[in-house]
Protein backbone atom coordinates (compact mmCIF):
# COMPACT_ATOMS: atom_id res chain seq x y z
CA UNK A 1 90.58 -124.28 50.30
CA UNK A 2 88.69 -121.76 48.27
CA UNK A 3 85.73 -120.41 49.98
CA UNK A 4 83.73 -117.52 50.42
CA UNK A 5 82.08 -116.56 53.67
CA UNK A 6 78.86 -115.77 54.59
CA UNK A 7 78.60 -113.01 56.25
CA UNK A 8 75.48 -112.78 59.15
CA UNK A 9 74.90 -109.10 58.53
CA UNK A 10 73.02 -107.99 55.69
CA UNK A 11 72.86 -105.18 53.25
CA UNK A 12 70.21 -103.52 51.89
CA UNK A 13 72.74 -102.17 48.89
CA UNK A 14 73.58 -104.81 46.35
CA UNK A 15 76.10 -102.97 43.53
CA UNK A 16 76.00 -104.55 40.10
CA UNK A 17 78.55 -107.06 39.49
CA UNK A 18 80.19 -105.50 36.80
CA UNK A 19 80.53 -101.79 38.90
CA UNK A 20 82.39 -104.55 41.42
CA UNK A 21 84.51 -105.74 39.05
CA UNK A 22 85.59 -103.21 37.08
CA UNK A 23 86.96 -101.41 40.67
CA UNK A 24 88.11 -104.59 42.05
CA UNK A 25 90.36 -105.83 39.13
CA UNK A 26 92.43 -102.84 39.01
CA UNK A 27 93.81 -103.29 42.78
CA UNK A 28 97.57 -104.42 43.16
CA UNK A 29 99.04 -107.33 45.10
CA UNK A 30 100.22 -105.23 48.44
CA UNK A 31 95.74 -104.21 48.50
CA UNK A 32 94.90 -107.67 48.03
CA UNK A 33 97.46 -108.75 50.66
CA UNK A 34 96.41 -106.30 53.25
CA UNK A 35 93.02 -107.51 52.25
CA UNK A 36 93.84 -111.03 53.26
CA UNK A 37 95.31 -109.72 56.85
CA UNK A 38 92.14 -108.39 57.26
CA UNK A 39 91.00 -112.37 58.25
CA UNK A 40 95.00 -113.60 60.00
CA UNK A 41 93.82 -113.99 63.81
CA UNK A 42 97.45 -112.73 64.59
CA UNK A 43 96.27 -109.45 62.86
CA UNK A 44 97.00 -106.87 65.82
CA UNK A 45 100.65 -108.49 65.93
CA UNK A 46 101.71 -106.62 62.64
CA UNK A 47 102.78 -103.13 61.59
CA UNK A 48 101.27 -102.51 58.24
CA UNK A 49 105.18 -102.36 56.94
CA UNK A 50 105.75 -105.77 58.22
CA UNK A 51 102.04 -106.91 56.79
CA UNK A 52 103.72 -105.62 53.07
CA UNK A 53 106.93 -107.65 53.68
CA UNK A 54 104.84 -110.75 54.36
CA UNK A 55 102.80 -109.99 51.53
CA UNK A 56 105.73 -110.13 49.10
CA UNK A 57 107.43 -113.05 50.39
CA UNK A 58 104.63 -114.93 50.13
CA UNK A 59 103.62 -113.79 46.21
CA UNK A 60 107.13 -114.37 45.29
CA UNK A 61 106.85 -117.69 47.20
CA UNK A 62 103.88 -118.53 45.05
CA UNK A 63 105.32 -116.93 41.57
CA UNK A 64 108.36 -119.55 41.96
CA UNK A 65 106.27 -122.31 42.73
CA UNK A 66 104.14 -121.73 39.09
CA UNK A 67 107.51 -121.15 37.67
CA UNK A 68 108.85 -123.76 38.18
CA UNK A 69 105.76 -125.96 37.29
CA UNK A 70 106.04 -124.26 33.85
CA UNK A 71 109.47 -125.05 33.12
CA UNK A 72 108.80 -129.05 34.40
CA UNK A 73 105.19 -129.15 32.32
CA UNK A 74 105.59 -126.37 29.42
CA UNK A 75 102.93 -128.05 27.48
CA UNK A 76 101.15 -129.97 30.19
CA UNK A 77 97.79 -127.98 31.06
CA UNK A 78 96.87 -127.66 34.56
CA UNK A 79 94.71 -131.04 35.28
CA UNK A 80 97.66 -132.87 33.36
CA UNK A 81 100.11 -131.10 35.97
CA UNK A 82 97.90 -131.88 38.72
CA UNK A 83 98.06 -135.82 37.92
CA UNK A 84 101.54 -136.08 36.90
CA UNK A 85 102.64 -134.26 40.16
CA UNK A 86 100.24 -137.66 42.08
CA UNK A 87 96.95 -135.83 42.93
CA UNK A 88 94.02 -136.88 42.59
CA UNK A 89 90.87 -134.64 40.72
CA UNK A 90 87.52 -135.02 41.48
CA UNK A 91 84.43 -132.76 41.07
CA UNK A 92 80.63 -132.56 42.53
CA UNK A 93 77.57 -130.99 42.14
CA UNK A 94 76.85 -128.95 44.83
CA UNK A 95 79.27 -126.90 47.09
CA UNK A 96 79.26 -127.30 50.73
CA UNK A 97 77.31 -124.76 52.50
CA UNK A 98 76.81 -122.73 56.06
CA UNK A 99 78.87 -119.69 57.29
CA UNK A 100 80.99 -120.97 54.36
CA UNK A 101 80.51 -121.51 50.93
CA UNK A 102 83.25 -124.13 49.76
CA UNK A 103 83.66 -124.42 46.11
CA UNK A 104 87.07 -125.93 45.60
CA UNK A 105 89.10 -127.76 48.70
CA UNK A 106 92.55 -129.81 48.97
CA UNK A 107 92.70 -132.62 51.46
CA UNK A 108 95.59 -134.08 52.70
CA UNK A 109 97.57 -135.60 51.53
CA UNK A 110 96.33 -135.96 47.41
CA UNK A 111 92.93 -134.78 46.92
CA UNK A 112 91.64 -132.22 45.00
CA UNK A 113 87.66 -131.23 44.69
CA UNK A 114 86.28 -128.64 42.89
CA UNK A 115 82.38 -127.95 42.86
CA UNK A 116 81.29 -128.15 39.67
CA UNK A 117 77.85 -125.98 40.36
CA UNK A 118 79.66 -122.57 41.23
CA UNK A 119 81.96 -122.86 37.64
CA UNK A 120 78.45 -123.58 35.66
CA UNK A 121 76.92 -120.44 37.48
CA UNK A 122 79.76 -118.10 37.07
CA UNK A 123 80.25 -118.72 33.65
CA UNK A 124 76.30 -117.92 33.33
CA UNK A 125 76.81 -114.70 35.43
CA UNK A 126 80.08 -113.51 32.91
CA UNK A 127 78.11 -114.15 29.53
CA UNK A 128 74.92 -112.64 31.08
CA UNK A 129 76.65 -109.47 32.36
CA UNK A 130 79.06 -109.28 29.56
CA UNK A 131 81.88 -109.59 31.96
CA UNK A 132 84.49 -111.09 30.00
CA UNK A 133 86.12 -107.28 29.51
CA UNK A 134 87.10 -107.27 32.85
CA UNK A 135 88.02 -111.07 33.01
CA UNK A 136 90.11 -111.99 29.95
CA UNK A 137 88.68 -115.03 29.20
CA UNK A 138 89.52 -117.01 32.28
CA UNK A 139 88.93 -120.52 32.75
CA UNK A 140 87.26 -120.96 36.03
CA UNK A 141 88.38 -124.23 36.93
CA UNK A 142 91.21 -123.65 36.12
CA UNK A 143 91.57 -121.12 38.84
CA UNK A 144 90.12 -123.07 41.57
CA UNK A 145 92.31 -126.18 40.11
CA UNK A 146 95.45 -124.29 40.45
CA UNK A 147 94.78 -122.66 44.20
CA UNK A 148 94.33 -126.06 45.54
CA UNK A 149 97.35 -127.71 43.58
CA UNK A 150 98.86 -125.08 45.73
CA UNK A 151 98.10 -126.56 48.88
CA UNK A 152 98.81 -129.45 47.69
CA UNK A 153 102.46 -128.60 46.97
CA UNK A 154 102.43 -126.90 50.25
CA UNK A 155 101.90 -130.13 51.90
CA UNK A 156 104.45 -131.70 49.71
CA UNK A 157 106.85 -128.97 51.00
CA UNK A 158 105.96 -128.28 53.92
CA UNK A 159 109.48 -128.52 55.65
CA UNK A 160 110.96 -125.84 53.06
CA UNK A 161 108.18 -124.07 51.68
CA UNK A 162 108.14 -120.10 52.73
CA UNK A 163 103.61 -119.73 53.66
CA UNK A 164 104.69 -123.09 55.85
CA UNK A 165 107.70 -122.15 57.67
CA UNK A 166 107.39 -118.38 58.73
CA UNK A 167 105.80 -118.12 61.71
CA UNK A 168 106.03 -115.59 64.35
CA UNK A 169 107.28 -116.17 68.25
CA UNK A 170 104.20 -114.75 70.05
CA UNK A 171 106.28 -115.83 73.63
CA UNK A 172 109.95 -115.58 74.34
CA UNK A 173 111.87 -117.78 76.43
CA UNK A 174 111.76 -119.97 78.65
CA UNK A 175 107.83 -120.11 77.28
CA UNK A 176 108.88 -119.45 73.54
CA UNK A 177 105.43 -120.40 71.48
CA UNK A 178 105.95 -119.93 67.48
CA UNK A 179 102.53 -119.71 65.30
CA UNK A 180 102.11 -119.53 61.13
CA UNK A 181 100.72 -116.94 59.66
CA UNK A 182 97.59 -118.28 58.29
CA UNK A 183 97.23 -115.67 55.35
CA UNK A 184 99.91 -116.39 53.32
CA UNK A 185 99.07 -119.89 52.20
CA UNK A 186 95.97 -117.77 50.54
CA UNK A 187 98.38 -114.96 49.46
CA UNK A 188 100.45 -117.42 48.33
CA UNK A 189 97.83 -119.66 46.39
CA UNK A 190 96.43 -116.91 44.74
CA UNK A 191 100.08 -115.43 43.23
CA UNK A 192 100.45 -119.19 42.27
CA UNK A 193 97.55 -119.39 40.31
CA UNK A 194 97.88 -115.79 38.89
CA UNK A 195 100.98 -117.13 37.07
CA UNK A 196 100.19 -120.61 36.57
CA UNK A 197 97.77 -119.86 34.57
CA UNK A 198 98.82 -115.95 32.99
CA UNK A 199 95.61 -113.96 34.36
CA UNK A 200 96.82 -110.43 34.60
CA UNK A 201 94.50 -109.62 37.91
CA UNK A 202 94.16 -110.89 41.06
CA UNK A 203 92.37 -114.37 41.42
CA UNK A 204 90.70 -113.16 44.84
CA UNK A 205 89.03 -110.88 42.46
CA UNK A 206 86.69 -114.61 42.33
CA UNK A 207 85.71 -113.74 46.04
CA UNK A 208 83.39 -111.24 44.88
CA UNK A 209 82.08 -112.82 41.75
CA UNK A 210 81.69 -116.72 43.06
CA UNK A 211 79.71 -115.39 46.80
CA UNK A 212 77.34 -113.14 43.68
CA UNK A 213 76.22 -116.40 42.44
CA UNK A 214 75.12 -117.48 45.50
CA UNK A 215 73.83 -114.07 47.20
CA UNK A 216 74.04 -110.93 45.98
CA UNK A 217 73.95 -109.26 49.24
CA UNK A 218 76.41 -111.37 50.67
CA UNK A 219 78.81 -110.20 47.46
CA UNK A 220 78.12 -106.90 48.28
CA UNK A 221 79.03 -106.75 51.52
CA UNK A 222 82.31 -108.80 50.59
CA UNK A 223 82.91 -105.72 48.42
CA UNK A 224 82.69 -103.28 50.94
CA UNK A 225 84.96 -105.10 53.35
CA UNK A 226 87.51 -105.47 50.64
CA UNK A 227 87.38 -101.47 50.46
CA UNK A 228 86.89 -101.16 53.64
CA UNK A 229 90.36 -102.85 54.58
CA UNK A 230 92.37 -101.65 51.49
CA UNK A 231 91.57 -97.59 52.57
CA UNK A 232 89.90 -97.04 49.53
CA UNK A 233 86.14 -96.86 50.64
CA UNK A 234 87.34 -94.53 53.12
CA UNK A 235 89.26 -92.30 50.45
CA UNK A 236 86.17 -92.08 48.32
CA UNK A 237 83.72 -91.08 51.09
CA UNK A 238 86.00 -88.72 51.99
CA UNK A 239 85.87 -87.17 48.40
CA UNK A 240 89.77 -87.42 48.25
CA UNK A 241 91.23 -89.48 45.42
């Protein structure tokens, strides 16, 4: 599922979208995947070197995935992928709201939705704010397409597939208890859709720019937390760089 939450606090600071951008675009995989620990309920259970040995496993689980798609469909594009690998694609109007805004979602086992509404408003927010520099002409649907597919093929693998089958023993014997790690099906779907489709930044980059559409507050407060849980708001408060 790709959604952005809705945070209950608000801010009184909203930054411009492309001052957001232009920081947020630059940050590697190991920020991104701390980033998405910041959410895992079994947070507290991880070192921050076992967090980065997570984080790879699950981008290079997601890297072979779209690998492998491209050598199957070289010259398929990505909704041609989708229905050749038995999916079905659908789109709506409006994206599901509350604490959550949806705007793309997989359901098991073959369905694929993407909200047409938050693709028409982003791509008015890019050619209004002339963010296409930081963006590289990316095809939004595209991007939420490919996360899903994701899922999808997670489903499809689920016995095999690495963001499926890790999981962590939070009990030993005789009252052993194993749980997944939620986060890497994201960190996962996002390295999967990063080379799917060739975008040389991070697709949770989209977190930021999709919740701006809806409420610029909201965005900026995203922003912050992203900062906030990568060190680097920290760092620059501190005045150390």
């Amino acid at each position: 599922m790709f959604k952005v939450e809705r945070e209950q606090e608000i801010i009184e600071k909203v930054y411009p979208i492309d001052e957001m951008l232009g920081k947020l675009v630059h940050l590697t995989e190991n920020q991104w995947g701390i980033y998405a620990f910041y959410h895992e309920p079994l947070e507290r259970k991880f070192t921050k070197e076992q967090k980065i040995k997570y984080i790879q496993k699950a981008y290079q689980c997601g890297q072979e995935e779209a690998k492998l798609l491209k050598e199957q469909y070289p010259n398929k594009t990505i909704e041609e992928i989708i229905m050749e690998n038995g999916f079905c694609l659908h789109t709506s109007d409006e994206p599901i709201g509350g604490e959550y805004v949806v705007l793309a979602q997989y359901t098991e086992p073959n369905e694929i939705l993407i909200y047409s509404d938050c693709v028409k408003k982003a791509e008015v927010l890019i050619k209004e704010n002339q963010l296409e520099q930081y963006l590289k002409n990316l095809q939004i649907k595209e991007l939420l397409m490919a996360h899903e597919l994701f899922h999808g093929i997670e489903y499809q693998k689920k016995k095999s597939i690495y963001t499926q089958t890790e999981k962590i023993e939070l009990w030993r014997k005789p009252f052993s208890n194993k749980s997944k790690i939620v986060c890497l099906s994201e960190i996962g779907a996002m390295a999967f859709a990063k080379e799917l489709l060739q975008i040389p930044f991070s697709p949770y980059v989209m977190d930021v720019l999709l919740m701006f559409c809806y409420q610029e507050e909201m965005a900026s407060l995203l922003y912050e937390e992203i900062l906030e849980a990568t060190g680097i708001q920290g760092i620059e408060e501190s005045g150390v760089l």
